[in-house]
N, C-alpha and C. Protein backbone atom coordinates (compact mmCIF):
# COMPACT_ATOMS: atom_id res chain seq x y z
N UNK A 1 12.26 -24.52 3.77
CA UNK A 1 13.00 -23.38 4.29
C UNK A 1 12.88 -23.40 5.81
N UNK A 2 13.77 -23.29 6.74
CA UNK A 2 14.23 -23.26 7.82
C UNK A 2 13.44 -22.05 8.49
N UNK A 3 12.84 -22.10 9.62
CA UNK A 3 12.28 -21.11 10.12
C UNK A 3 12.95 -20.01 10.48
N UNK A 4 14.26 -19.73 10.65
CA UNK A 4 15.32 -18.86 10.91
C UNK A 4 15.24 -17.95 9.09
N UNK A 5 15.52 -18.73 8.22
CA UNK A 5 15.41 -18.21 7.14
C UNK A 5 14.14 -17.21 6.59
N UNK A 6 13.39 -18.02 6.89
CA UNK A 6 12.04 -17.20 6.74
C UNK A 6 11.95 -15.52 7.86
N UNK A 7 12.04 -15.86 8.84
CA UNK A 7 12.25 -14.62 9.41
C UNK A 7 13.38 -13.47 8.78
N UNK A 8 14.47 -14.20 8.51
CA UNK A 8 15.64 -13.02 8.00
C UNK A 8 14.80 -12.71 6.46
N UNK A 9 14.25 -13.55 5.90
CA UNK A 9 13.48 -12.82 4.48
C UNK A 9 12.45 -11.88 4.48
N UNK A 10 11.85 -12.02 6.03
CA UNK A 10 11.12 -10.83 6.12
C UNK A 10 11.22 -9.73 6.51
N UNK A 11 12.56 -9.79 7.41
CA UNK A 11 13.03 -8.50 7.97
C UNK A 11 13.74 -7.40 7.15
N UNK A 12 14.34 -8.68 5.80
CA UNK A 12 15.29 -8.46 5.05
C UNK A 12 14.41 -7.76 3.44
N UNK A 13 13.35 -7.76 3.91
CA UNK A 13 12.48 -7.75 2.32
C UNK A 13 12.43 -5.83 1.95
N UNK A 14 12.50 -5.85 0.48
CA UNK A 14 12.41 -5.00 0.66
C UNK A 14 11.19 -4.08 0.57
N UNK A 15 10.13 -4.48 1.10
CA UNK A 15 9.12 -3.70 1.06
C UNK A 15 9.47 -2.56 2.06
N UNK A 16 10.41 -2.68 3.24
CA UNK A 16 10.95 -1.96 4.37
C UNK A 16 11.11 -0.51 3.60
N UNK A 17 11.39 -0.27 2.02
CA UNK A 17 12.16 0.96 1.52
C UNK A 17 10.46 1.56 2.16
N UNK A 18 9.49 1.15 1.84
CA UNK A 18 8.58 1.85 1.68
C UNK A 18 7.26 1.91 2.61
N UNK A 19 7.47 0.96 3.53
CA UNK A 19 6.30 0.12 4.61
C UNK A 19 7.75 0.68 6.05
N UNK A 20 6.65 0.69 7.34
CA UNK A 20 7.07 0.79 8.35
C UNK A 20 7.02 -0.57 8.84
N UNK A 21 8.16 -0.72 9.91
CA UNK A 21 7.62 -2.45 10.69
C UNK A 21 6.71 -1.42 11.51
N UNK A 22 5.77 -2.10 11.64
CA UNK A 22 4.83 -1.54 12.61
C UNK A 22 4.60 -2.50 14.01
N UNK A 23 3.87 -2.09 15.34
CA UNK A 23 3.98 -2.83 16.52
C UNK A 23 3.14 -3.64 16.83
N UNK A 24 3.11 -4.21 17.53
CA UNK A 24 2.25 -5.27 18.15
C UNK A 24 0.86 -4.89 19.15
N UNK A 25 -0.38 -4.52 19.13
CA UNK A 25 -0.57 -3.93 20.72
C UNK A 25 -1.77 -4.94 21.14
N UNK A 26 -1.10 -4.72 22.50
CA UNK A 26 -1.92 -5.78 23.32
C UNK A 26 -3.35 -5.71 22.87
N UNK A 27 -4.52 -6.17 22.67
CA UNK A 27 -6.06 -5.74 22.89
C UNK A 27 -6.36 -6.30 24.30
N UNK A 28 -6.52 -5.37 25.31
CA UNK A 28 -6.86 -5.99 27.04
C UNK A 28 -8.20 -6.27 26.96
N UNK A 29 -9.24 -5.62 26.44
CA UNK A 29 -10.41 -6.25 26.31
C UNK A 29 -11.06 -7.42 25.59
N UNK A 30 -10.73 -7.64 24.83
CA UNK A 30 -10.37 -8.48 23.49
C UNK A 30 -9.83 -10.41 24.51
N UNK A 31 -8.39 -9.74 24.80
CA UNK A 31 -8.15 -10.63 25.35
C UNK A 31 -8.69 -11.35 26.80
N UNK A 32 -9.19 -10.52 27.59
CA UNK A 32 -10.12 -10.76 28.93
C UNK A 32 -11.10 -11.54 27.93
N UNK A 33 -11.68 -11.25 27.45
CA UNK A 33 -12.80 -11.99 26.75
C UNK A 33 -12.78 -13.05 26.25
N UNK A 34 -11.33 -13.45 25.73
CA UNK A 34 -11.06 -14.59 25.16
C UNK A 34 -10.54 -15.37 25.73
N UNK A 35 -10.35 -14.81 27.26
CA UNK A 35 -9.03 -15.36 27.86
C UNK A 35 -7.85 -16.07 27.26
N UNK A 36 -6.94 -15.37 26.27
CA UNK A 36 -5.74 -15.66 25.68
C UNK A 36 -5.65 -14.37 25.36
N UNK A 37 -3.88 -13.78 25.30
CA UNK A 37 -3.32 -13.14 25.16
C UNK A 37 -3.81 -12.79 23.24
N UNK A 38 -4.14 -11.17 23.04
CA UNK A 38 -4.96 -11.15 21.45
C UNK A 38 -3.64 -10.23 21.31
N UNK A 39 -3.04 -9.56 20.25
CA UNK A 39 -2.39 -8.59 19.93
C UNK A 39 -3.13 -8.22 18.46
N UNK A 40 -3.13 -6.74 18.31
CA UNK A 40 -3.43 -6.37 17.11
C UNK A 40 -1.85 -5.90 16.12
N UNK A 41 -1.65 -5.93 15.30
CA UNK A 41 -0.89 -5.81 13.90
C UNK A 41 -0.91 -4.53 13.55
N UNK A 42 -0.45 -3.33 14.39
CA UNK A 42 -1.24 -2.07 13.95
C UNK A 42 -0.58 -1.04 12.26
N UNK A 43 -1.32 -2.12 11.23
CA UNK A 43 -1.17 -1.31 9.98
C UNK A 43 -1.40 -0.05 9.78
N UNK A 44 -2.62 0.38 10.56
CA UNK A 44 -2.85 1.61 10.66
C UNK A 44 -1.91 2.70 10.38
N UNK A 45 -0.93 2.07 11.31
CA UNK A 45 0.53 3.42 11.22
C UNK A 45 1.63 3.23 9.88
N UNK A 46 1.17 2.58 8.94
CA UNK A 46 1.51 2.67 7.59
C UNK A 46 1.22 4.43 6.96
N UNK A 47 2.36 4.55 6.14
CA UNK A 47 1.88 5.74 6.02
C UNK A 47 0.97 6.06 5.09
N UNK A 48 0.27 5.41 4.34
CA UNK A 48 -1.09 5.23 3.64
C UNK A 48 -2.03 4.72 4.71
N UNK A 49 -1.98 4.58 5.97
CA UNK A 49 -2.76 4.02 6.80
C UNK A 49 -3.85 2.85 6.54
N UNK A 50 -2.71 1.54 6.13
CA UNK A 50 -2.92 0.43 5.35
C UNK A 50 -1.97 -0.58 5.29
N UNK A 51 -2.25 -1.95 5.19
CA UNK A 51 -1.31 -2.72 4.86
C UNK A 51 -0.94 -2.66 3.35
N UNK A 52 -2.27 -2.41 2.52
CA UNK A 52 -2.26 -2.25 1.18
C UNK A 52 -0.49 -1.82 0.70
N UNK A 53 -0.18 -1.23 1.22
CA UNK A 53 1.29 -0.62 0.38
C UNK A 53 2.02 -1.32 0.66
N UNK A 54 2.30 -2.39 1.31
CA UNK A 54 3.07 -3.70 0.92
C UNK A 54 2.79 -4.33 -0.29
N UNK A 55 1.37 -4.84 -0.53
CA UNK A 55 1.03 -5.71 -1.44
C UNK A 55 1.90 -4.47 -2.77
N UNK A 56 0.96 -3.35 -2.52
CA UNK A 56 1.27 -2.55 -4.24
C UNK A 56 3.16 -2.46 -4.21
N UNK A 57 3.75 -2.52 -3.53
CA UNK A 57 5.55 -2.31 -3.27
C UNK A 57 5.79 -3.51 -3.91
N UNK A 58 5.54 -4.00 -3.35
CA UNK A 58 5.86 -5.40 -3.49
C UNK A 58 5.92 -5.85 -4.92
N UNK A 59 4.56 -5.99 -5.66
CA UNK A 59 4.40 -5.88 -6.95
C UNK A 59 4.76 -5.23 -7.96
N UNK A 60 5.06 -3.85 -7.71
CA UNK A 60 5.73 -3.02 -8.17
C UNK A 60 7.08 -3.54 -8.64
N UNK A 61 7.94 -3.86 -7.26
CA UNK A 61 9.67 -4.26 -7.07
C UNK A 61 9.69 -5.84 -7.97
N UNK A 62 9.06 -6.23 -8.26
CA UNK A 62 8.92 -7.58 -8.80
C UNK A 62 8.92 -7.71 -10.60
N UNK A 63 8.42 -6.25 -11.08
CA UNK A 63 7.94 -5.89 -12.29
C UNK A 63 9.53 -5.80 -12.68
N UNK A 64 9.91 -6.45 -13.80
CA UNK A 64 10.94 -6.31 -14.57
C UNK A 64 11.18 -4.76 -14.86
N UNK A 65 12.70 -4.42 -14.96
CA UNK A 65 13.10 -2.69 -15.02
C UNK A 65 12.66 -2.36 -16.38
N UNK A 66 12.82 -2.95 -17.44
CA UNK A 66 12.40 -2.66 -18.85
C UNK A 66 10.76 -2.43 -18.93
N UNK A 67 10.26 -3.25 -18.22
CA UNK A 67 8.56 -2.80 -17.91
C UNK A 67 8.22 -2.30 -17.24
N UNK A 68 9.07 -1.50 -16.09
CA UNK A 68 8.89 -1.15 -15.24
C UNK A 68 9.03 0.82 -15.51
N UNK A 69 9.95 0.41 -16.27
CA UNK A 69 9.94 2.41 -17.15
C UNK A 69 8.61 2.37 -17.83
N UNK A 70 7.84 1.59 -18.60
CA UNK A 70 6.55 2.55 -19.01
C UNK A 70 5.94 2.61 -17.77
N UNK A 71 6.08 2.65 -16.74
CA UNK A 71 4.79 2.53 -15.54
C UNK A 71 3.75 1.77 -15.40
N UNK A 72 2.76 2.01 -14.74
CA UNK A 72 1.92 1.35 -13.79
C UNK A 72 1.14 1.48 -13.70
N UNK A 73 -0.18 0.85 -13.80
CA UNK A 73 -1.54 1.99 -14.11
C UNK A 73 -2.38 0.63 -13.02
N UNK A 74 -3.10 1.24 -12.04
CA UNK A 74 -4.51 0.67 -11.68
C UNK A 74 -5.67 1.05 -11.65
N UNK A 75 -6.66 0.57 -11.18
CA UNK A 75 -7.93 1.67 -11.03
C UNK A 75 -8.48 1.01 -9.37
N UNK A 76 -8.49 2.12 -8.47
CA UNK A 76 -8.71 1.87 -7.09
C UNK A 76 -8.80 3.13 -6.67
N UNK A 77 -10.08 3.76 -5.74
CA UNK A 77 -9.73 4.67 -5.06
C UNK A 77 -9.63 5.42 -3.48
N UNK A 78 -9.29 4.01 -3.50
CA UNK A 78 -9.13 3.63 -1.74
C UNK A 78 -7.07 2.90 -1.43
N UNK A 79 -6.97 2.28 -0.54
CA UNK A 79 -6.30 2.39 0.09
C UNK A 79 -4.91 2.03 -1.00
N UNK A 80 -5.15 1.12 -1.62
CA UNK A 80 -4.62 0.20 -2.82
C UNK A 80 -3.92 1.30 -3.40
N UNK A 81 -4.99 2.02 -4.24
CA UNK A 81 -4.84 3.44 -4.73
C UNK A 81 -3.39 4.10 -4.49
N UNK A 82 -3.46 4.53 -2.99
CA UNK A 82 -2.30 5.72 -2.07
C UNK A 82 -0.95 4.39 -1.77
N UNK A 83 -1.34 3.27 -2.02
CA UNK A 83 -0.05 2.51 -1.92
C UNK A 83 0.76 2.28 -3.47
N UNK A 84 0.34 2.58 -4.24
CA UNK A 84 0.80 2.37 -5.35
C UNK A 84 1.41 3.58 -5.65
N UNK A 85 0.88 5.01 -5.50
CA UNK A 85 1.20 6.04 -5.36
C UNK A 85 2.21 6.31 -4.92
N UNK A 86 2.57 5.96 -3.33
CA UNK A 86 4.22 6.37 -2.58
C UNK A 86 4.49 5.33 -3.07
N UNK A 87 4.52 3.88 -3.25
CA UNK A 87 5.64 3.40 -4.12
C UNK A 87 5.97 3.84 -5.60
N UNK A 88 5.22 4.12 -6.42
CA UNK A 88 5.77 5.01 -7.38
C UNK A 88 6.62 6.44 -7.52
N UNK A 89 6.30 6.75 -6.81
CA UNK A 89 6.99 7.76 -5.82
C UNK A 89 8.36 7.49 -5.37
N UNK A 90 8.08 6.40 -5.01
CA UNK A 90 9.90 5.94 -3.84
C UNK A 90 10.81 5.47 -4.58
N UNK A 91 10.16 5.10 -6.25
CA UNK A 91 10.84 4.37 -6.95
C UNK A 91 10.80 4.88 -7.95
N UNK A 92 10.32 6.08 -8.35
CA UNK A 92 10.53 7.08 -9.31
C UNK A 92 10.31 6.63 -10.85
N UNK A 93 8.98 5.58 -10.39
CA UNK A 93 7.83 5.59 -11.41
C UNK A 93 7.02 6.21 -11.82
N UNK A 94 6.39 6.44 -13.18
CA UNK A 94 5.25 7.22 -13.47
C UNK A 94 3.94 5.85 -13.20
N UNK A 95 3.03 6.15 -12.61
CA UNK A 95 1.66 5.59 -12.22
C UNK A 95 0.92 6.74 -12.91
N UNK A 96 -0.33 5.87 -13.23
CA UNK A 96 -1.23 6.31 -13.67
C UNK A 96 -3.07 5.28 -12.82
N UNK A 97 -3.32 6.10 -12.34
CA UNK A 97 -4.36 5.84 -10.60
C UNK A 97 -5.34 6.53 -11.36
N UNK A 98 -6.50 5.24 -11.98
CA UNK A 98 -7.68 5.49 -12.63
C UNK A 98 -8.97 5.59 -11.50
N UNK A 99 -9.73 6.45 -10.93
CA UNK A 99 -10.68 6.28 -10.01
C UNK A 99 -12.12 7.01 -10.66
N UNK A 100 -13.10 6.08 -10.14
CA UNK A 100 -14.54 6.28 -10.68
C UNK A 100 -14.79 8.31 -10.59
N UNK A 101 -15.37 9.09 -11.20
CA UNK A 101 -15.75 9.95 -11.02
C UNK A 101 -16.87 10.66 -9.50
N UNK A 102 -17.50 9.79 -9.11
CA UNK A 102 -18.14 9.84 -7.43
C UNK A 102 -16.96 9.75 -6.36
N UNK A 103 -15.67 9.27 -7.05
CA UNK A 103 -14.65 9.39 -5.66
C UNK A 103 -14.53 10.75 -4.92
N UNK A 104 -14.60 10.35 -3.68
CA UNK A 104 -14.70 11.15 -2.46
C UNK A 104 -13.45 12.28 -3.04
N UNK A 105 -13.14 13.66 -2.78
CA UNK A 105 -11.92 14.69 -3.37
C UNK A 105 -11.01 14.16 -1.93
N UNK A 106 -10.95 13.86 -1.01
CA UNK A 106 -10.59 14.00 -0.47
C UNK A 106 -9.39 12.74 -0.31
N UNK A 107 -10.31 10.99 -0.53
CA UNK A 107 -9.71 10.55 -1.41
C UNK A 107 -8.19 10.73 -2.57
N UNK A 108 -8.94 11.36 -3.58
CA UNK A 108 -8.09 11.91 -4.63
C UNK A 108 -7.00 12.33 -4.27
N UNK A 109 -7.16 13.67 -3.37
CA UNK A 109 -6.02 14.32 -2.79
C UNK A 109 -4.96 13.42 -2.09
N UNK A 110 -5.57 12.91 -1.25
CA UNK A 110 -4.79 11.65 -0.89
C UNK A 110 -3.80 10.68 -1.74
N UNK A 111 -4.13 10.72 -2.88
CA UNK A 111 -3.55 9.84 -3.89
C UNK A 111 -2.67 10.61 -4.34
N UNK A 112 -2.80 11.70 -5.00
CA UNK A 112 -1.89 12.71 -5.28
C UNK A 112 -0.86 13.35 -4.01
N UNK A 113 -1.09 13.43 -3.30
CA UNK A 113 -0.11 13.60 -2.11
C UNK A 113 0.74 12.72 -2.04
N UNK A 114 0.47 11.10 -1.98
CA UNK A 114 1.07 10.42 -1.77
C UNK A 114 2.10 10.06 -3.06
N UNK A 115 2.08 10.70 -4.20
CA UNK A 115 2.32 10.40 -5.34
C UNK A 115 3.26 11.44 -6.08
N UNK A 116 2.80 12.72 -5.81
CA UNK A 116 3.51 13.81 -6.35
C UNK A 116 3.53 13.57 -8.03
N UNK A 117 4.69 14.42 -8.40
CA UNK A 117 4.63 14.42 -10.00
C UNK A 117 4.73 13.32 -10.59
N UNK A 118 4.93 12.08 -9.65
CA UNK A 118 5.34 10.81 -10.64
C UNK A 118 3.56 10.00 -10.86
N UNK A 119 2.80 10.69 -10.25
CA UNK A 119 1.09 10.11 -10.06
C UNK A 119 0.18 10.90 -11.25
N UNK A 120 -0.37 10.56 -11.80
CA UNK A 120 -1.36 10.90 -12.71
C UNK A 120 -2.84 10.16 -12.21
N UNK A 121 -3.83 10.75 -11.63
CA UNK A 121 -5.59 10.40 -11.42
C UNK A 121 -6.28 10.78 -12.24
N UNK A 122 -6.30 9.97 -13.19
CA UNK A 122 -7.51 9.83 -13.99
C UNK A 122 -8.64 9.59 -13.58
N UNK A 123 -10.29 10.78 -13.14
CA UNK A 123 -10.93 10.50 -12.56
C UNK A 123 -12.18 10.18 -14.00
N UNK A 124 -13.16 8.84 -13.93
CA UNK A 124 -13.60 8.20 -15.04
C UNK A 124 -14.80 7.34 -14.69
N UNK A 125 -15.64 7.42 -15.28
CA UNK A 125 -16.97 6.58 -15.03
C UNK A 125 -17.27 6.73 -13.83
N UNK A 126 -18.59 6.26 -13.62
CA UNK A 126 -19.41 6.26 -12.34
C UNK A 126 -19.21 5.39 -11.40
N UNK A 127 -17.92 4.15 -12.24
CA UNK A 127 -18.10 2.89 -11.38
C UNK A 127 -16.91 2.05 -12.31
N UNK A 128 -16.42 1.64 -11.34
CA UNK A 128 -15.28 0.42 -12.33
C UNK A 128 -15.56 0.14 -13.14
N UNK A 129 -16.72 -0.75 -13.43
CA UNK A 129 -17.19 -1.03 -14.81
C UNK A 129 -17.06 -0.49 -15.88
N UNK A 130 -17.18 0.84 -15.47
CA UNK A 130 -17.44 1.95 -16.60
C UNK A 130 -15.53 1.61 -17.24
């Protein structure tokens, strides 16, 4: 694949319904230090404040439509978590977001915000394992 191509597949992808392009920013200290020009990737300004909601979009949009109506279930209760959430959300899936019982509420809330009525948190065991 042609390097021209590859760029239009990424601009063109659709994780965009649900991910921000986000910017480039210089690091001046970073780079003095290294002497070469450093830029950071700032995912941060994702609105899960994460790259994570690419990967979960992504996977999501990939899931055949016939499997894609029973929904989606993971167990994460971190960033993974709130990306699976607004893409279920954007795409008007039911998810079901299994997280250990010690998860932070604040966490939680987070997941459910990002999720609304199409999110179900099942909060469960002490620990993945469980």
């Amino acid at each position: 694949m042609a390097s021209h191509d590859y760029l239009k597949k990424t601009l063109t992808a659709r994780v965009y319904d649900v991910a921000r392009e986000t910017e480039l920013e210089r690091a001046p200290n970073l780079s003095a230090r290294l002497r070469n020009p450093v830029y950071l990737k700032r995912e941060d300004n994702q609105p899960v404040f994460s790259f994570k909601v690419r990967g979960a979009y992504n996977k999501m949009a990939h899931i055949p439509a016939d499997a894609l109506e029973r929904g989606v279930i993971t167990a994460s209760a971190g960033n993974h978590a709130q990306g699976v959430a607004l893409s279920a959300a954007r795409m008007g899936v039911k998810a079901i977001i299994v997280v250990p019982v010690t998860t932070p509420q604040v966490k939680v809330d987070a997941v459910r915000a990002h999720g609304g009525a199409t999110v179900e948190v099942v909060q469960f065991g002490e620990s993945y394992s469980d």
